[in-house]
C-alpha atoms as a PDB file:
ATOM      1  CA  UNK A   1     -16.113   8.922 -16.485  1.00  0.00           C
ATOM      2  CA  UNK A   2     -14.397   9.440 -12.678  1.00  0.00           C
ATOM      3  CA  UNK A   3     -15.768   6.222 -10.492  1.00  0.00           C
ATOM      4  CA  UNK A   4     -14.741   6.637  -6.288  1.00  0.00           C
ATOM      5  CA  UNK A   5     -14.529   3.794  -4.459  1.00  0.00           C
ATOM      6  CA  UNK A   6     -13.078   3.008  -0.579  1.00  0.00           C
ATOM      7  CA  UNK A   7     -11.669  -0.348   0.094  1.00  0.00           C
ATOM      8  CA  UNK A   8     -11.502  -0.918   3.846  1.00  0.00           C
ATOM      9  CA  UNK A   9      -8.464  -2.843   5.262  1.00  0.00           C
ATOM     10  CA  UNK A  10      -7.717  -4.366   8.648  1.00  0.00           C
ATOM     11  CA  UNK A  11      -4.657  -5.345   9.936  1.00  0.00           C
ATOM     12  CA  UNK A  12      -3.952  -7.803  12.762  1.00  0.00           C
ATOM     13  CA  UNK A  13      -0.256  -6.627  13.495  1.00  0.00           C
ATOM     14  CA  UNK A  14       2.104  -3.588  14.094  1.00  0.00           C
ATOM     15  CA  UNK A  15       3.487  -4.307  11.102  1.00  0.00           C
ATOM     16  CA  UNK A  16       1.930  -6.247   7.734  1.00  0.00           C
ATOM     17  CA  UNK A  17       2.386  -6.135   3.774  1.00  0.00           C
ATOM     18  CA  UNK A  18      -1.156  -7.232   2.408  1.00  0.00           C
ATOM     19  CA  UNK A  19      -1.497  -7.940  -1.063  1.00  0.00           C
ATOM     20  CA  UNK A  20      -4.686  -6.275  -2.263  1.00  0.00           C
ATOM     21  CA  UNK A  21      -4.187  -6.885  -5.997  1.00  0.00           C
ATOM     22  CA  UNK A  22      -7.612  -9.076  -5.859  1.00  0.00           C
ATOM     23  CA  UNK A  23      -9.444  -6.260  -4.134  1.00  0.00           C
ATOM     24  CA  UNK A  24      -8.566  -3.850  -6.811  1.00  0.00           C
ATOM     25  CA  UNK A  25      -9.158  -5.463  -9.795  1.00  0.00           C
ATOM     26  CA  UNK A  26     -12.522  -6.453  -8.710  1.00  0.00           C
ATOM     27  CA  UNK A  27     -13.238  -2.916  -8.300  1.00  0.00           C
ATOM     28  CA  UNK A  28     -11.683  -2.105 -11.845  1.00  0.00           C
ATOM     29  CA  UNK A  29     -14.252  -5.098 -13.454  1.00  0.00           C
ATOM     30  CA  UNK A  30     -17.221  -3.704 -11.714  1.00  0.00           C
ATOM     31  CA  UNK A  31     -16.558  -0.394 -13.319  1.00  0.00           C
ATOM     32  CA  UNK A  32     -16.434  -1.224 -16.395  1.00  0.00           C
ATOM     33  CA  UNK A  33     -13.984   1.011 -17.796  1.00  0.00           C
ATOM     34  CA  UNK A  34     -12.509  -0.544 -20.588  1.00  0.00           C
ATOM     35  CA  UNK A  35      -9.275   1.995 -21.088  1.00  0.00           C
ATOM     36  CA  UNK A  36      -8.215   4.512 -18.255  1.00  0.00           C
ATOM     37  CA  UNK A  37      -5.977   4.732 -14.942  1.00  0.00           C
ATOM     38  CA  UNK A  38      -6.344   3.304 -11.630  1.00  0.00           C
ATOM     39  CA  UNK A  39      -5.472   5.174  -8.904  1.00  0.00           C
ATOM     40  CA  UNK A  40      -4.859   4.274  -5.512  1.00  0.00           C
ATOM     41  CA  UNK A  41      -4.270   6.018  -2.549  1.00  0.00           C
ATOM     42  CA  UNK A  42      -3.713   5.705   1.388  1.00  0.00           C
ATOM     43  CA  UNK A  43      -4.919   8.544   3.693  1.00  0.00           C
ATOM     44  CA  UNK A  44      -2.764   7.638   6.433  1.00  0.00           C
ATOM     45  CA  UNK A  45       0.637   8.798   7.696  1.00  0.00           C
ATOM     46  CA  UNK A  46       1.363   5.694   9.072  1.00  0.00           C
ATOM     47  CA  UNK A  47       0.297   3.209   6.152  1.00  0.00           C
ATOM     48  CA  UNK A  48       1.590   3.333   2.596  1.00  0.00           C
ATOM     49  CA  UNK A  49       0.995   1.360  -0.578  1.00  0.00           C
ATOM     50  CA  UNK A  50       3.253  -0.107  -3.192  1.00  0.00           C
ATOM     51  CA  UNK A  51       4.152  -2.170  -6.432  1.00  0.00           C
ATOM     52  CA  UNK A  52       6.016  -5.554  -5.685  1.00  0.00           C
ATOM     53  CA  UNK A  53       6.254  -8.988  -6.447  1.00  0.00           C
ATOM     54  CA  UNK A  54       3.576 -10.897  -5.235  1.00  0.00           C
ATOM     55  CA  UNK A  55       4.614 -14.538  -6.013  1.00  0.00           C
ATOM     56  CA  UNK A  56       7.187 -15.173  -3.470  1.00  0.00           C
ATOM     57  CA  UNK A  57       5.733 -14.240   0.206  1.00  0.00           C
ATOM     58  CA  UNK A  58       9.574 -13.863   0.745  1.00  0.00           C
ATOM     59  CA  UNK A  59       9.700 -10.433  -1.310  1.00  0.00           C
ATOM     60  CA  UNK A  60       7.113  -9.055   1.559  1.00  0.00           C
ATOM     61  CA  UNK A  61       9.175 -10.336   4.543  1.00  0.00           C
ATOM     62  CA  UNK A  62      12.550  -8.945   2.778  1.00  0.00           C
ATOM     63  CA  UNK A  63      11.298  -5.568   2.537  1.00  0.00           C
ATOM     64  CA  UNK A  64       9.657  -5.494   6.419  1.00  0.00           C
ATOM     65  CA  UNK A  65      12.882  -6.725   7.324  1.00  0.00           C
ATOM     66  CA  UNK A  66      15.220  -4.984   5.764  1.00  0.00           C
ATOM     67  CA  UNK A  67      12.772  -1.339   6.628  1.00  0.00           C
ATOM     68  CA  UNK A  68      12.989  -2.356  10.062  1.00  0.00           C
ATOM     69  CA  UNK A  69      16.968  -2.894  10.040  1.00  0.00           C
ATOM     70  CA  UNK A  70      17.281   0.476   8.437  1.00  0.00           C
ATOM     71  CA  UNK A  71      14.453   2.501  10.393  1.00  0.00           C
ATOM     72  CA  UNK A  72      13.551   0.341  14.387  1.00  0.00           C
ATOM     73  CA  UNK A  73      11.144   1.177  16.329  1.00  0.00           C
ATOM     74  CA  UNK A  74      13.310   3.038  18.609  1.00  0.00           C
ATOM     75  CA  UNK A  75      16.070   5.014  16.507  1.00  0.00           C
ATOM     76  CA  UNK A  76      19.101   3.408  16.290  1.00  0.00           C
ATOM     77  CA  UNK A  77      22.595   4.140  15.562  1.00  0.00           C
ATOM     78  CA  UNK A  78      22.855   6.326  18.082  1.00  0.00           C
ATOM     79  CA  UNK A  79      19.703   8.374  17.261  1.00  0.00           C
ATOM     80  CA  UNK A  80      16.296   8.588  19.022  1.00  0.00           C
ATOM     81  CA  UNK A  81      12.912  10.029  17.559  1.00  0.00           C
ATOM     82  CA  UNK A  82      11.595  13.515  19.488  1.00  0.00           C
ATOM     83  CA  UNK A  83       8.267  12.441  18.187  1.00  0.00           C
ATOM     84  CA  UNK A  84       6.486  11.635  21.404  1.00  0.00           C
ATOM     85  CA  UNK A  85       3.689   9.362  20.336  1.00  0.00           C
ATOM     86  CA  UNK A  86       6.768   6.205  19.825  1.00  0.00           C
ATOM     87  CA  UNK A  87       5.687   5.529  16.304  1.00  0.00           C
ATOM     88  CA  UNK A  88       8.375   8.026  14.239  1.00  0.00           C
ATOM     89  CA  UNK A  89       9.863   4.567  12.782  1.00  0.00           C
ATOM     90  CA  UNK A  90       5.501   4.266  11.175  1.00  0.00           C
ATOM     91  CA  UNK A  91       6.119   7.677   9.459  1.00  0.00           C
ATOM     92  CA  UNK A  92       9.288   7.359   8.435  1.00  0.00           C
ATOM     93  CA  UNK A  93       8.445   3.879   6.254  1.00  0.00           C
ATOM     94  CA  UNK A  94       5.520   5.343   5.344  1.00  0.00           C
ATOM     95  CA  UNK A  95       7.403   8.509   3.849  1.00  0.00           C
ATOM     96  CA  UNK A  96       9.645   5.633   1.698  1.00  0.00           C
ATOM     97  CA  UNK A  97       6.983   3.407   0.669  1.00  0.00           C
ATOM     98  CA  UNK A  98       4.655   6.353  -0.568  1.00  0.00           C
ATOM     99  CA  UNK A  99       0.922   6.880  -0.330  1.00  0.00           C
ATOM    100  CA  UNK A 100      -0.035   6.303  -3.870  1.00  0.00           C
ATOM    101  CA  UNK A 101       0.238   4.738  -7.038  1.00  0.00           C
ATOM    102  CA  UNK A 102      -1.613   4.617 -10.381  1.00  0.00           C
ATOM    103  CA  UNK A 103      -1.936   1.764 -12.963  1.00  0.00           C
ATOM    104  CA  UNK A 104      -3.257   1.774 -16.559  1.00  0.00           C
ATOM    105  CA  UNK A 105      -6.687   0.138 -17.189  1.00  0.00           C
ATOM    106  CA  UNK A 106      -6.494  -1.768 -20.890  1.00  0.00           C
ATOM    107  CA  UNK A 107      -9.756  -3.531 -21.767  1.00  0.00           C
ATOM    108  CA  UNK A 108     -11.276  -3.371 -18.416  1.00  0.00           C
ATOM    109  CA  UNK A 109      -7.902  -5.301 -16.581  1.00  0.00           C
ATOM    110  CA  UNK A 110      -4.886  -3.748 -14.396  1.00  0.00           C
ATOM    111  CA  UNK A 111      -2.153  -3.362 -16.224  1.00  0.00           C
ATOM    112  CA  UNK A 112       0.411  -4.892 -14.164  1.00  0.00           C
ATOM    113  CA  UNK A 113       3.344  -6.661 -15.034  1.00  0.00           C
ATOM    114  CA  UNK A 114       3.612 -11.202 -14.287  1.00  0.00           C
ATOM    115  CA  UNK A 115       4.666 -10.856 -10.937  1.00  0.00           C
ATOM    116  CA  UNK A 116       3.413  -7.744  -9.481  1.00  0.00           C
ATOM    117  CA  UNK A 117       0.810  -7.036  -6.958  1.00  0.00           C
ATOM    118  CA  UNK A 118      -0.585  -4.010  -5.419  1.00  0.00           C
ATOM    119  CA  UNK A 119       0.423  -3.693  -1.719  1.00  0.00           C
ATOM    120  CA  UNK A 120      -1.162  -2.448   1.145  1.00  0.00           C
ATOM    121  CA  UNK A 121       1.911  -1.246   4.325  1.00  0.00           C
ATOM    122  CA  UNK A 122       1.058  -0.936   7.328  1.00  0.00           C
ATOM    123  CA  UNK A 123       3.659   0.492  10.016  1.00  0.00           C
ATOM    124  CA  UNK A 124       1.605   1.231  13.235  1.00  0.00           C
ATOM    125  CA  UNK A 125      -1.107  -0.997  13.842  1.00  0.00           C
ATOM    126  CA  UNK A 126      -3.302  -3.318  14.211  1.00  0.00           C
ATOM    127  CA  UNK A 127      -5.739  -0.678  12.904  1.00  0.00           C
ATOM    128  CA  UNK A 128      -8.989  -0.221  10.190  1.00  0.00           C
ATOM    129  CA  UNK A 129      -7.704   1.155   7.503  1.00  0.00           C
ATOM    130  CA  UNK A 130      -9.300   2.720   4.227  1.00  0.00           C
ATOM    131  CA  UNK A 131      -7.802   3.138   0.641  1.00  0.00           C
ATOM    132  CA  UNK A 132      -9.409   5.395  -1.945  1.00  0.00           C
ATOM    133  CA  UNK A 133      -9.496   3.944  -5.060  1.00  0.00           C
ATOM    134  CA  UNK A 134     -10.414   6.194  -8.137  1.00  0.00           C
ATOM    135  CA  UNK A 135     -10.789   4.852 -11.735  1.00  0.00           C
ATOM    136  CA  UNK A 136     -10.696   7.111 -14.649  1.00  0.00           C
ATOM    137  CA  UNK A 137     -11.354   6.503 -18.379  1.00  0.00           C
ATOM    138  CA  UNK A 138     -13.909   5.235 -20.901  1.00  0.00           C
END
């Protein structure tokens, strides 16, 4: 059995790591699937999704942080994007981060280890956002 499902997000600032580990998994129970594969992706070139910790708020800040040391808004390091819409920083996190992941299902519950939670990136908003979620097994 193949269920489809499309989680809408919504994101206040420019730049935001959302945990949406609740949002999933209520998805997963609803289907019912007792063993299978969640997968989840992000149609966006500008917005990614990823497995972290999702205990310590800290984790989230370090990683926006650190991203925005490595990649600003502007270029740096004596480099400047040709991309003329000013958001070549968005695409370039969004290239690192990824646009998808997939978890195991076991007895109708994510499979994901103590401290991790699914995360939702977003590099160039605010904006609505969707993620496809697709659920797999029996």
């Amino acid at each position: 059995m193949i269920e489809f499902n499309e989680l809408r997000v919504k994101t206040s600032e420019r730049e935001a790591i959302l945990d949406i580990t609740n949002e999933i998994s209520s998805i997963v129970r609803k289907c019912k699937i007792k063993e299978g594969v969640c997968r989840v992706f992000v149609p966006h070139t500008t917005a990614g999704i990823t497995i972290n910790e999702n205990a310590d708020p800290s984790v989230k800040r370090d990683i926006s942080n650190f991203l925005n040391k490595l990649i600003p808004i502007g270029g740096g390091l004596g480099y400047s994007y040709t991309h003329g819409e000013g958001n070549s920083d968005a695409h370039i996190k969004c290239s690192l981060t990824g646009h998808s992941i997939e978890i195991l299902i076991h007895n109708n519950r994510l499979m994901l280890g103590t401290w991790q939670g699914i995360m939702f990136a977003e590099y160039d908003g605010p904006r609505n956002r969707r993620v496809y979620v697709q659920i797999q097994g029996e």
